[in-house]
C-alpha atoms as a PDB file:
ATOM      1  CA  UNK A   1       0.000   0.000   0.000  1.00  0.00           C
ATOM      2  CA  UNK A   2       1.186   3.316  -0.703  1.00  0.00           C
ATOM      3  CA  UNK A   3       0.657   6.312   1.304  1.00  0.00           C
ATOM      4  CA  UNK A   4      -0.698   9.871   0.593  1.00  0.00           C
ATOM      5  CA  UNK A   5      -0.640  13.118   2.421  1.00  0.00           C
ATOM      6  CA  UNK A   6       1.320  15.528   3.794  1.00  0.00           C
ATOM      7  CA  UNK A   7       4.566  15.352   5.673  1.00  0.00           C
ATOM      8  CA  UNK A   8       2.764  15.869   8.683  1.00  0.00           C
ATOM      9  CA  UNK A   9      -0.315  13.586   8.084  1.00  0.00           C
ATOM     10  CA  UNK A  10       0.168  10.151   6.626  1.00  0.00           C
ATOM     11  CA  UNK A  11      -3.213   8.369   5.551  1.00  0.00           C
ATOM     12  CA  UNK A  12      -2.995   4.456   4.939  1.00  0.00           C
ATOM     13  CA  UNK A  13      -5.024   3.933   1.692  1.00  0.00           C
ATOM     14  CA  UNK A  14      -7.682   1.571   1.573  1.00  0.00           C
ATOM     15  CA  UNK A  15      -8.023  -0.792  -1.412  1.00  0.00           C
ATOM     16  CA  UNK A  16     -11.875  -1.056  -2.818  1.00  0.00           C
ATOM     17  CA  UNK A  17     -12.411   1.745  -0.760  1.00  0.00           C
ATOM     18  CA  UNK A  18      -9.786   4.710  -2.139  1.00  0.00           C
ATOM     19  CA  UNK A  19      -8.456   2.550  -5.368  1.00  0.00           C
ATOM     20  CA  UNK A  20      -8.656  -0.392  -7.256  1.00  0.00           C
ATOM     21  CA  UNK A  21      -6.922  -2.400  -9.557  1.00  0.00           C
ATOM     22  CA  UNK A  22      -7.770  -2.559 -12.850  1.00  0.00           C
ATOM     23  CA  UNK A  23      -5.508  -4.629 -15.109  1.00  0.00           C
ATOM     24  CA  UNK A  24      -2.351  -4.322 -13.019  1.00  0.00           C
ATOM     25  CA  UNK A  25      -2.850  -0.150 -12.776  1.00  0.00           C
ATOM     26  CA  UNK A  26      -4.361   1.567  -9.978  1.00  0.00           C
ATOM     27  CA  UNK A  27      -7.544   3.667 -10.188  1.00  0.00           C
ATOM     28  CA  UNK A  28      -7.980   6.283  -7.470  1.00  0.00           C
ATOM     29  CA  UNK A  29     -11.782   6.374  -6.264  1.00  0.00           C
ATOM     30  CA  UNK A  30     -13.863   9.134  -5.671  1.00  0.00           C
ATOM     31  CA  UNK A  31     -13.824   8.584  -1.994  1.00  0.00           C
ATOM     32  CA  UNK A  32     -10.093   9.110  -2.035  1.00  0.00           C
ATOM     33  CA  UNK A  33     -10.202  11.899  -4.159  1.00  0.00           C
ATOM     34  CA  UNK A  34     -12.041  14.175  -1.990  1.00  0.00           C
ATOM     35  CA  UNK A  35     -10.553  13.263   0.938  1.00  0.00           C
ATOM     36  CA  UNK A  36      -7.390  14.594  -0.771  1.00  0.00           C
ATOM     37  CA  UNK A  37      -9.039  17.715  -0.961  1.00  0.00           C
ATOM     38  CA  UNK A  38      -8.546  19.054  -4.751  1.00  0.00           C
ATOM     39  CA  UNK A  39      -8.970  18.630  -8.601  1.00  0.00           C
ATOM     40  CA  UNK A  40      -5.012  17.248  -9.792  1.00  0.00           C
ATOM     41  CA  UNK A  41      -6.909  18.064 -13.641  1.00  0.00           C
ATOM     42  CA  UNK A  42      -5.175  14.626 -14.762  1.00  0.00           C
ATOM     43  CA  UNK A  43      -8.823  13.762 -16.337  1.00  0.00           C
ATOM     44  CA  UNK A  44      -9.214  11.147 -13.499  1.00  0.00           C
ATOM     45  CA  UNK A  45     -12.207   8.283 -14.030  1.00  0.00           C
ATOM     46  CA  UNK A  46     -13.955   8.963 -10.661  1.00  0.00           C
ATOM     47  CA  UNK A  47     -13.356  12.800 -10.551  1.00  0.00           C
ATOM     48  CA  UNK A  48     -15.860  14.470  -8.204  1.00  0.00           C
ATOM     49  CA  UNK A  49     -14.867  17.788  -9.197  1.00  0.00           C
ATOM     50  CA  UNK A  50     -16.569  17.476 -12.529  1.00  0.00           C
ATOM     51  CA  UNK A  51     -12.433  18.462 -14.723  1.00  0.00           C
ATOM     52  CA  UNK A  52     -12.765  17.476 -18.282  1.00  0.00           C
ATOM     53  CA  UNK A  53      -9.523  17.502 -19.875  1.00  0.00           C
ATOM     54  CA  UNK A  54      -9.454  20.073 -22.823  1.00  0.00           C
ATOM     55  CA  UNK A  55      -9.633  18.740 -26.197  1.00  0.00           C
ATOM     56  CA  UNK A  56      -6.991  19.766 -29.082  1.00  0.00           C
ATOM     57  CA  UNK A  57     -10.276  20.822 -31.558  1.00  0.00           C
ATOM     58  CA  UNK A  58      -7.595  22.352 -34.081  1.00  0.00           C
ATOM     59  CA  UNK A  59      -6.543  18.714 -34.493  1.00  0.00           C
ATOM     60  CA  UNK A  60     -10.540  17.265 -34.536  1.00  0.00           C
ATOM     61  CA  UNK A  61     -11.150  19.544 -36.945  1.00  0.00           C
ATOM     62  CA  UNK A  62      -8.095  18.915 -39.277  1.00  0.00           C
ATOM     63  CA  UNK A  63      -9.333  15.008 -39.388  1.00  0.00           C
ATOM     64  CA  UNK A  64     -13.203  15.886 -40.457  1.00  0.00           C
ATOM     65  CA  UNK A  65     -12.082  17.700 -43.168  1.00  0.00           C
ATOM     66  CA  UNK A  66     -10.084  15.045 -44.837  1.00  0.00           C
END
């Protein structure tokens, strides 16, 4: 298990409860993410925070016009 928080708190995580595995990599709940206390705007799957990563639309746009 790894642990998360500051230097002066250390917080055990919790497997099923603030991750999970999911073919071999690690998925961070939402549980654990608001006990962390902020977005990290990675695009995270259980984001409580509601972040969408931006999308490059120059790029979408460039394809549908091929």
């Amino acid at each position: 298990m790894r642990d998360v928080g500051s230097k002066e708190e250390v917080v055990q995580l919790v497997e099923n409860e603030d991750y999970y595995l999911d073919k071999g990599l690690m998925v961070l709940t939402a549980r654990y993410h608001v006990r962390r206390g902020y977005c990290c705007e990675q695009g995270c799957r259980h984001c409580p925070y509601g972040y969408l990563p931006k999308r490059n639309t120059d790029a979408e746009s460039d394809e549908t016009t091929r």
